[in-house]
Protein backbone atom coordinates (compact mmCIF):
# COMPACT_ATOMS: atom_id res chain seq x y z
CA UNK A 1 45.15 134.60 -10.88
CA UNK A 2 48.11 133.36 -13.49
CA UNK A 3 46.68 131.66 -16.57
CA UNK A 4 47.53 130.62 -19.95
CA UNK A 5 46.86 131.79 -22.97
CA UNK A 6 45.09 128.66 -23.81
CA UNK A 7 42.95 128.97 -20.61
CA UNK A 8 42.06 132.56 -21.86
CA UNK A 9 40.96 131.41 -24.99
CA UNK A 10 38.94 128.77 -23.93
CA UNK A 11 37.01 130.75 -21.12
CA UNK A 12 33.96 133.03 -22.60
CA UNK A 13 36.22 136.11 -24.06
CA UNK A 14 37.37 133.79 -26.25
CA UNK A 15 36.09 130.65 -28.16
CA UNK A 16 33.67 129.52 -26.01
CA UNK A 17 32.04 132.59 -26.28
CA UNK A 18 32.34 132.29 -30.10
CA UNK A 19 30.95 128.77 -29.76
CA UNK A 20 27.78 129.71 -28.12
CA UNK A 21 27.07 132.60 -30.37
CA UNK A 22 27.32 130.29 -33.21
CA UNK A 23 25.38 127.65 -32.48
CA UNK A 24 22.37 129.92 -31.48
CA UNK A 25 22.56 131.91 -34.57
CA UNK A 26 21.98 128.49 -36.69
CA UNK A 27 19.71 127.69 -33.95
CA UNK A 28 17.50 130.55 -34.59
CA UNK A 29 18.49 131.27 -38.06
CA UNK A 30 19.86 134.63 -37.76
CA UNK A 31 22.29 135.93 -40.49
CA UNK A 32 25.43 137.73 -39.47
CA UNK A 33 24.75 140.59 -41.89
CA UNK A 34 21.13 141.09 -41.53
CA UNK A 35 21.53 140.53 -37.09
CA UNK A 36 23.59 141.80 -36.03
CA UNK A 37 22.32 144.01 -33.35
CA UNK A 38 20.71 140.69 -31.35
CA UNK A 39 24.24 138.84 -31.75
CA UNK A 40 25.70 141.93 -30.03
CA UNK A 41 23.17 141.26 -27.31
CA UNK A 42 24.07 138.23 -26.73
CA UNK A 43 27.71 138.80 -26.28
CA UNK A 44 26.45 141.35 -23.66
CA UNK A 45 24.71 139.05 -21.88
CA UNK A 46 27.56 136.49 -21.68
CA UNK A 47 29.93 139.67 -20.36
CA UNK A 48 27.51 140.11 -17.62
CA UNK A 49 26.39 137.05 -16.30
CA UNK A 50 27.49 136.02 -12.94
CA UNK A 51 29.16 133.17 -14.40
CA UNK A 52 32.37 132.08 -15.86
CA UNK A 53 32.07 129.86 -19.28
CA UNK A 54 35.03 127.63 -19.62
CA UNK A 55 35.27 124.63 -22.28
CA UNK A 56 37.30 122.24 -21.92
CA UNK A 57 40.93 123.16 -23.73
CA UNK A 58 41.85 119.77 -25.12
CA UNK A 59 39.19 119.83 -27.35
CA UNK A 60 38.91 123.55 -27.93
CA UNK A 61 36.15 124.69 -30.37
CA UNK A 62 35.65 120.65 -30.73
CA UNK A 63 34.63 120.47 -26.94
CA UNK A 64 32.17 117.86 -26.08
CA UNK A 65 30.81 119.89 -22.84
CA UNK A 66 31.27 122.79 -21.49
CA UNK A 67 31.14 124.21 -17.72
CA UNK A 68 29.79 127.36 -15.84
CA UNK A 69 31.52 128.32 -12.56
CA UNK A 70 29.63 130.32 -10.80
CA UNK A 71 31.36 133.16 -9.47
CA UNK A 72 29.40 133.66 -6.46
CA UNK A 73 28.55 130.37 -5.19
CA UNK A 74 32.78 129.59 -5.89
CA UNK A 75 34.00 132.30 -3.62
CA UNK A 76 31.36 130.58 -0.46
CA UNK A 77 33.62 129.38 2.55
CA UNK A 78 31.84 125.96 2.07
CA UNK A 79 32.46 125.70 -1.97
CA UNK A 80 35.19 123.89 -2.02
CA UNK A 81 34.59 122.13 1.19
CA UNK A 82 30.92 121.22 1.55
CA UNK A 83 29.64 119.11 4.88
CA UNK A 84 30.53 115.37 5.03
CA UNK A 85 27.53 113.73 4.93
CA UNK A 86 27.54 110.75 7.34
CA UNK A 87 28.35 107.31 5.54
CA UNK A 88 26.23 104.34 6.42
CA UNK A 89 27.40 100.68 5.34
CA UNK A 90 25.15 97.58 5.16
CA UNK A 91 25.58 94.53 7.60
CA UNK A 92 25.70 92.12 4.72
CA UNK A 93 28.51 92.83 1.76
CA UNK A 94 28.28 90.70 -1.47
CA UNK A 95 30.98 91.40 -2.29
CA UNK A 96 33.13 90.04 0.72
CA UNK A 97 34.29 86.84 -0.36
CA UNK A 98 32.40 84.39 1.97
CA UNK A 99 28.93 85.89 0.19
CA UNK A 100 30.89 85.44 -3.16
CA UNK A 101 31.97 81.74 -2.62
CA UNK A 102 28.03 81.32 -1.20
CA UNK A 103 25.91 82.84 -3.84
CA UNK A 104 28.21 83.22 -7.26
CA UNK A 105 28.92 80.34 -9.13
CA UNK A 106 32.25 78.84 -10.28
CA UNK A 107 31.54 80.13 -14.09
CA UNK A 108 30.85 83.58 -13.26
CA UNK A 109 34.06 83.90 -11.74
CA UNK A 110 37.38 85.62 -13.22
CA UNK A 111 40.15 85.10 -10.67
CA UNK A 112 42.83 87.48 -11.05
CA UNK A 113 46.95 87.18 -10.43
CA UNK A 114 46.56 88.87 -7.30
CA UNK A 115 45.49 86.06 -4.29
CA UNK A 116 42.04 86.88 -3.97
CA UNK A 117 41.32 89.19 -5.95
CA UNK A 118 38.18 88.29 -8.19
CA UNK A 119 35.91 89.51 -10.91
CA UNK A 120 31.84 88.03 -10.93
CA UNK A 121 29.10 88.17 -13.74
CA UNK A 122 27.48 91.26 -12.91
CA UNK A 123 23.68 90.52 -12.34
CA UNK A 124 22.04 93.60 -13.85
CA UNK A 125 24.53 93.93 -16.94
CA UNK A 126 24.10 97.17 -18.90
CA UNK A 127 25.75 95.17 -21.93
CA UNK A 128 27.56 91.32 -21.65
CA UNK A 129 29.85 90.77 -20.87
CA UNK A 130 29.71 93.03 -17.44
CA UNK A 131 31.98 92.05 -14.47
CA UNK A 132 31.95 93.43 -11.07
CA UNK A 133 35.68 94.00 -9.90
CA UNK A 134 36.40 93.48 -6.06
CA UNK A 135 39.53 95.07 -5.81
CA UNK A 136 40.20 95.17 -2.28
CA UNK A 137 39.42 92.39 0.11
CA UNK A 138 38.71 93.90 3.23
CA UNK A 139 34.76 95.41 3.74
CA UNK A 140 35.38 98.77 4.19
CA UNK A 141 32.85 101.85 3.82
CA UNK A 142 35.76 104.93 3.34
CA UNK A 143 37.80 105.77 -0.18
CA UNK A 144 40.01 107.13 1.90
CA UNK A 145 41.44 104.06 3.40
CA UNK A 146 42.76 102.58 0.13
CA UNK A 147 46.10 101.94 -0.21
CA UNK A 148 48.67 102.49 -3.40
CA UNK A 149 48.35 98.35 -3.34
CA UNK A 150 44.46 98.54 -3.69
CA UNK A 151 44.98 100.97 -6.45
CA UNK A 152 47.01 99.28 -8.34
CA UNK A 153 45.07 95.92 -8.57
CA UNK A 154 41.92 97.76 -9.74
CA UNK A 155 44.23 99.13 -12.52
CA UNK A 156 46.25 95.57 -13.14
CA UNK A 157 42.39 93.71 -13.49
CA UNK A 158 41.76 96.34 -15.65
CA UNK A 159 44.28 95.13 -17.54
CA UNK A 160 43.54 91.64 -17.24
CA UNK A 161 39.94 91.94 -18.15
CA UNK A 162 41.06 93.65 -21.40
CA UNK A 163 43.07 90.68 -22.12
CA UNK A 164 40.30 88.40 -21.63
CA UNK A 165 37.61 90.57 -23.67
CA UNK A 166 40.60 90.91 -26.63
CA UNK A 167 40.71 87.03 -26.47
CA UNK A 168 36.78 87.12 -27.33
CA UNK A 169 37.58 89.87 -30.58
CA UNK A 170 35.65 86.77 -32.36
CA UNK A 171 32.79 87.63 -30.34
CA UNK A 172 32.63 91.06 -31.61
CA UNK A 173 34.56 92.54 -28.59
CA UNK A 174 36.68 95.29 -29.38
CA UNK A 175 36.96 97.57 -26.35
CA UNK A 176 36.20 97.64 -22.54
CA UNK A 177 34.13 100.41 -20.46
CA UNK A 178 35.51 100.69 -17.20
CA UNK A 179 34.54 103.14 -14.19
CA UNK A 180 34.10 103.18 -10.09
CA UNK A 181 31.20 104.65 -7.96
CA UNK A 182 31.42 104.78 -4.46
CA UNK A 183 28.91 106.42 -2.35
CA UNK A 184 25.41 106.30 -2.93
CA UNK A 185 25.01 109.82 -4.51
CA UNK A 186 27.38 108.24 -6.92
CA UNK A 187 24.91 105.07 -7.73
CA UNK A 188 27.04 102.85 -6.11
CA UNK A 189 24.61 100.19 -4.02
CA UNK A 190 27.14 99.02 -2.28
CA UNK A 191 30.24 100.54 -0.45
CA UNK A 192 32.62 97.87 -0.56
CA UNK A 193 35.18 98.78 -3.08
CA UNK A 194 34.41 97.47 -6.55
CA UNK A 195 34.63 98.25 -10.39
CA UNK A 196 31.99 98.12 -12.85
CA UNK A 197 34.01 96.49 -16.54
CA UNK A 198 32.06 95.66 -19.68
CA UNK A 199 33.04 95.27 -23.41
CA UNK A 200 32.40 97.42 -26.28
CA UNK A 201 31.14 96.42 -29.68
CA UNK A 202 32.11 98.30 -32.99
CA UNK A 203 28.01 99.29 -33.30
CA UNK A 204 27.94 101.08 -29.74
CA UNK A 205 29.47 104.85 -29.87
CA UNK A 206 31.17 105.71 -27.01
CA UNK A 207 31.67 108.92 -25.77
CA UNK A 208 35.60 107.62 -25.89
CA UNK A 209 35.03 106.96 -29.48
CA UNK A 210 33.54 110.37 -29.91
CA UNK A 211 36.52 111.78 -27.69
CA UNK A 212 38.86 110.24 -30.30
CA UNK A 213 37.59 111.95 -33.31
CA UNK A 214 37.45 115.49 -31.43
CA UNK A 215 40.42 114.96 -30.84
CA UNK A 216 41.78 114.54 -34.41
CA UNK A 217 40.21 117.83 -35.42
CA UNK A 218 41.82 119.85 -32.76
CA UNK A 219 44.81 118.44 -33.54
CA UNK A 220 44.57 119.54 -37.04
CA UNK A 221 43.50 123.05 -35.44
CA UNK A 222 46.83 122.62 -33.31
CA UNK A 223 48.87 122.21 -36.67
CA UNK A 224 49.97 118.93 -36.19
CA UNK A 225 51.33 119.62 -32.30
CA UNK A 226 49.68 116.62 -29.65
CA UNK A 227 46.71 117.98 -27.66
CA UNK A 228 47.58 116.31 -24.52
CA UNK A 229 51.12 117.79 -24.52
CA UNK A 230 49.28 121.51 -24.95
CA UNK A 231 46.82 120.71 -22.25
CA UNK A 232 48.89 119.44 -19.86
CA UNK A 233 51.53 122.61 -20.53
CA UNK A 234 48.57 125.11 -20.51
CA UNK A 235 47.79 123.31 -16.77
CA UNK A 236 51.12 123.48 -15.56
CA UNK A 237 51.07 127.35 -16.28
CA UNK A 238 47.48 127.54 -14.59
CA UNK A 239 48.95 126.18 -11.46
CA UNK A 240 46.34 123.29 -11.70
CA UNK A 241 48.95 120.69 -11.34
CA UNK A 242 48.19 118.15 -8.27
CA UNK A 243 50.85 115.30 -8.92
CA UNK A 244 52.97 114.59 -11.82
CA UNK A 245 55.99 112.32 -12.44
CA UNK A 246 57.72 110.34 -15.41
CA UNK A 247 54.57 108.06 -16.06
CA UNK A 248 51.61 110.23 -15.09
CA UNK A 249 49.87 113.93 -14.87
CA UNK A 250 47.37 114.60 -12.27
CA UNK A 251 45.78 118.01 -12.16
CA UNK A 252 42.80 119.95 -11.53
CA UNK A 253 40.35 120.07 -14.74
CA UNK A 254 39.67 123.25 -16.22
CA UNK A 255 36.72 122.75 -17.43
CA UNK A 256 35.02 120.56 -14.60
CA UNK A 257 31.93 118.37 -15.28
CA UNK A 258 31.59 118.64 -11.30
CA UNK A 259 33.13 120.30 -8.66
CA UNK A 260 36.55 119.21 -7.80
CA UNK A 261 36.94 116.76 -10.74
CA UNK A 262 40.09 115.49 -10.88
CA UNK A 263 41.63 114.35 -14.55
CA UNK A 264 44.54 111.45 -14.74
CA UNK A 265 46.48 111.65 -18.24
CA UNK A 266 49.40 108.75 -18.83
CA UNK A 267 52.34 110.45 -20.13
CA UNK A 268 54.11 108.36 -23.48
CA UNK A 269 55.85 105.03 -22.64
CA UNK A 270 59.45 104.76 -24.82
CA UNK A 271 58.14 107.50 -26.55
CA UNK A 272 54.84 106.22 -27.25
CA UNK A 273 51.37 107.00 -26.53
CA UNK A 274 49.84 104.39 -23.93
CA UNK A 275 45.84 104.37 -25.20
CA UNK A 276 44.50 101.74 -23.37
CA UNK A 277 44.84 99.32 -20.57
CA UNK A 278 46.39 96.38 -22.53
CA UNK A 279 49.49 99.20 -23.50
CA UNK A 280 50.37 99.80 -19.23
CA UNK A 281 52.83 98.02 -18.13
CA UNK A 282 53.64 97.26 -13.86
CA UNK A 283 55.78 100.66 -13.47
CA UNK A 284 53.33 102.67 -14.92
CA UNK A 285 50.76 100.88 -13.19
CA UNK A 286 52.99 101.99 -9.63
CA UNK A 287 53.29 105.33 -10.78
CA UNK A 288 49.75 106.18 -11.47
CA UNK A 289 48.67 104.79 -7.92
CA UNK A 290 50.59 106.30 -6.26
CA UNK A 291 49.47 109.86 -7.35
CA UNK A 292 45.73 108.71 -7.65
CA UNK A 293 45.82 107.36 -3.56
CA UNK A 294 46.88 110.93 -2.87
CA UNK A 295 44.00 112.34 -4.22
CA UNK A 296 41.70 110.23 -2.87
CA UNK A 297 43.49 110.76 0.19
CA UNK A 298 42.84 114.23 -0.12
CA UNK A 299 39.36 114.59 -1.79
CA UNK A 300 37.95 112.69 1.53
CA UNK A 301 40.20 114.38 4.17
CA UNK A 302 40.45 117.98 3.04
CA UNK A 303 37.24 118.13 0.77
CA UNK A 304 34.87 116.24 2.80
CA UNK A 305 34.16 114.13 0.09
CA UNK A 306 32.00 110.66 0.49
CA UNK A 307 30.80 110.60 -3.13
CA UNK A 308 32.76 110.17 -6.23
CA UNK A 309 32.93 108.14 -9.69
CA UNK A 310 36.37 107.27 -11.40
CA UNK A 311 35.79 107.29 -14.84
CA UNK A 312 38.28 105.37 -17.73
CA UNK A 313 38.96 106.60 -21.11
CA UNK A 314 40.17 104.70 -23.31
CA UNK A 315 40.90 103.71 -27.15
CA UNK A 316 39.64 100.41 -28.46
CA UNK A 317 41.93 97.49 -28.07
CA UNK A 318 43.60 98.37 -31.69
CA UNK A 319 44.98 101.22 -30.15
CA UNK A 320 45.37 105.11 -31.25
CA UNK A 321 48.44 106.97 -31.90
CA UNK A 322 46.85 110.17 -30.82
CA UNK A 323 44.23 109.08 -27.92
CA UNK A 324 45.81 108.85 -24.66
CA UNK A 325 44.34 106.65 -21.51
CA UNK A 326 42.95 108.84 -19.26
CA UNK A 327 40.88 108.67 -15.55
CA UNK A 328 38.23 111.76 -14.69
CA UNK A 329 37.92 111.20 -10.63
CA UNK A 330 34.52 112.97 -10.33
CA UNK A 331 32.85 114.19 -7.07
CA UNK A 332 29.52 113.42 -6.71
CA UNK A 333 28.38 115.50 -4.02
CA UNK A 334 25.86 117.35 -6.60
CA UNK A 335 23.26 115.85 -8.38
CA UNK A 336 23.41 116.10 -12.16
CA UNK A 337 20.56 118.08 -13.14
CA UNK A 338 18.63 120.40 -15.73
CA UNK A 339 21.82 122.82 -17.32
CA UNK A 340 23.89 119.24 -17.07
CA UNK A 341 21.01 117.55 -19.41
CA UNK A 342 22.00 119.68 -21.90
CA UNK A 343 25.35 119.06 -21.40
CA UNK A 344 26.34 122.54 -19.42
CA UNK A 345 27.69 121.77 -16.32
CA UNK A 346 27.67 124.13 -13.49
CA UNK A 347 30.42 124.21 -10.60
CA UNK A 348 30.57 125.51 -7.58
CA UNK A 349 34.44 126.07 -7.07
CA UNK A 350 37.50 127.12 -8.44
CA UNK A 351 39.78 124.33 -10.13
CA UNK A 352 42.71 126.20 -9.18
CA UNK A 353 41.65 126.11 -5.57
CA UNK A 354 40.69 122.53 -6.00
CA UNK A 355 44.70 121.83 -7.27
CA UNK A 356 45.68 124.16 -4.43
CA UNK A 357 44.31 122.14 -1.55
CA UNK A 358 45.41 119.09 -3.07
CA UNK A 359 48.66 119.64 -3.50
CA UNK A 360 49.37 119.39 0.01
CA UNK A 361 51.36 116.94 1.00
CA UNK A 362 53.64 116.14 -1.75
């Protein structure tokens, strides 16, 4: 299978491997000199296990997770394709808009520039302001059946919402949170499509924010060259490319947090970086729909998908020169579980295959 020399370095040959090893020798205290013969061990073991250690390459030796793909469970007729589990919907949606004009008041409403389209006080905030973003009016219980149009009013409320939350900077608001569950393995409680928006405060540490400062040092590691721009030529060699076009790069992670993740980077505006949703403008906003619908499209009808999150990152409204916006579309067919609470995340299929399958279509 082709890959790049940045793929090779960042599987466990290379620095990952390197990684590993030296976080367990300060872990245990070993000393290069004086241990050598348990370090050698270890490498061992990491050459034989039934695994394959990949971190993730735009972060190199700064990675924030890595991932194990198992070699054996990968190669499984099902992997890539597991049974669609069936999808049941509730007889009462709250978030169909007769319940909405019924049970939310006028105040907790943010009514967007698309007719209809409207944003409520979430109930159970994780941290105020948190909106609940009904981005497509019709009830409806399958991902698959969103349209480019649905697409791009969750990203143009986005948007919007950042606008609002900048206007509130007095407040302390300085950035917006921003993902979607659907399917109750995902969290989601309810299947009509929504998004979950919330603002940030200069005390809470995102993992964006630590994104952002990874990203600096590898960067520096890079001499100066943009670690998007390596990625995304390092995927493009890998064959992980899915969709890609003047505005927007869709491919096939390399380092999955789950099986089949998906990762959405926006390509420079005029020459520019776009870091957040304020910087997208309506073409962009086109662009990137119309690649993300395809997946979708694809994740549910060729990967018997029912569960996923989509996931925004983000800088803070000031911007960042070097911090791109970015979606991770995440199946969520799996349960996170013990190696994933420590922040190892173990996949059950090939991202290559994943872009493979994908691809179809276009």
């Amino acid at each position: 299978m082709q890959q790049s020399k940045l793929f090779d370095q960042c599987k466990h040959i290379g620095s990952y491997k390197k990684l590993v090893i030296g976080q367990t020798i300060q872990d245990l205290g070993w000393q290069l000199d004086k241990d050598i013969e348990q370090i050698d061990n270890l490498f061992e073991v990491l050459d034989n296990n039934p695994i394959e250690m990949r971190i993730d390459p735009l972060f190199g030796e700064h990675t924030l997770h890595s991932s194990l793909i198992s070699r054996e469970r990968a190669n499984r007729p099902i992997a890539t394709r597991p049974e669609l589990p069936d999808l049941v919907g509730p007889d009462k949606c709250p978030f169909c808009a007769h319940n909405i004009a019924m049970k939310t008041p006028v105040n907790k409403r943010v009514y967007h520039s698309q007719p209809g389209i409207v944003s409520v006080s979430n109930l159970y905030p994780y941290i105020a302001p948190h909106y609940v973003t009904i981005f497509k009016r019709k009830h409806t219980a399958d991902f698959k059946d969103l349209t480019e149009k649905n697409i791009q009013t969750y990203l143009m409320t986005g948007k919007e919402l950042s606008e609002l939350f900048k206007e509130k900077e007095e407040n302390g608001i300085d950035g917006m949170w921003d993902f979607i569950n659907w399917g109750p393995k995902s969290g989601a409680s309810q299947p009509h499509a929504h998004a979950q928006r919330g603002g940030l405060y200069p005390l809470v540490v995102s993992l964006m924010d630590r994104e952002r400062e990874a990203l600096k040092r590898r960067k520096q590691d890079l001499h100066g060259k943009d670690p998007f721009e390596v990625y995304i030529s390092a995927a493009k060699e890998g064959k992980l490319t899915i969709y890609e076009d003047k505005y927007v790069y869709i491919f096939a992670a390399y380092a999955p947090r789950f099986t089949n993740q998906v990762d959405v980077i926006t390509k420079k505006k005029n020459g520019k970086v776009v870091s957040n949703y304020l910087e997208l403008d309506t073409v962009m906003i086109r662009s990137i729909a119309k690649g993300v619908v395809h997946v979708l499209q694809g994740m549910a009808t060729e990967l018997n998908i029912a569960n996923l999150s989509i996931e925004a990152h983000q800088a803070r409204f000031v911007g960042d020169e070097d911090y791109r916006l970015h979606w991770h579309i995440y199946s969520r067919e799996s349960v996170i579980g013990g190696m994933e609470l420590n922040d190892m995340y173990a996949v059950a299929a090939y991202p290559e295959k994943t872009a493979e399958i994908l691809r179809g279509g276009i």
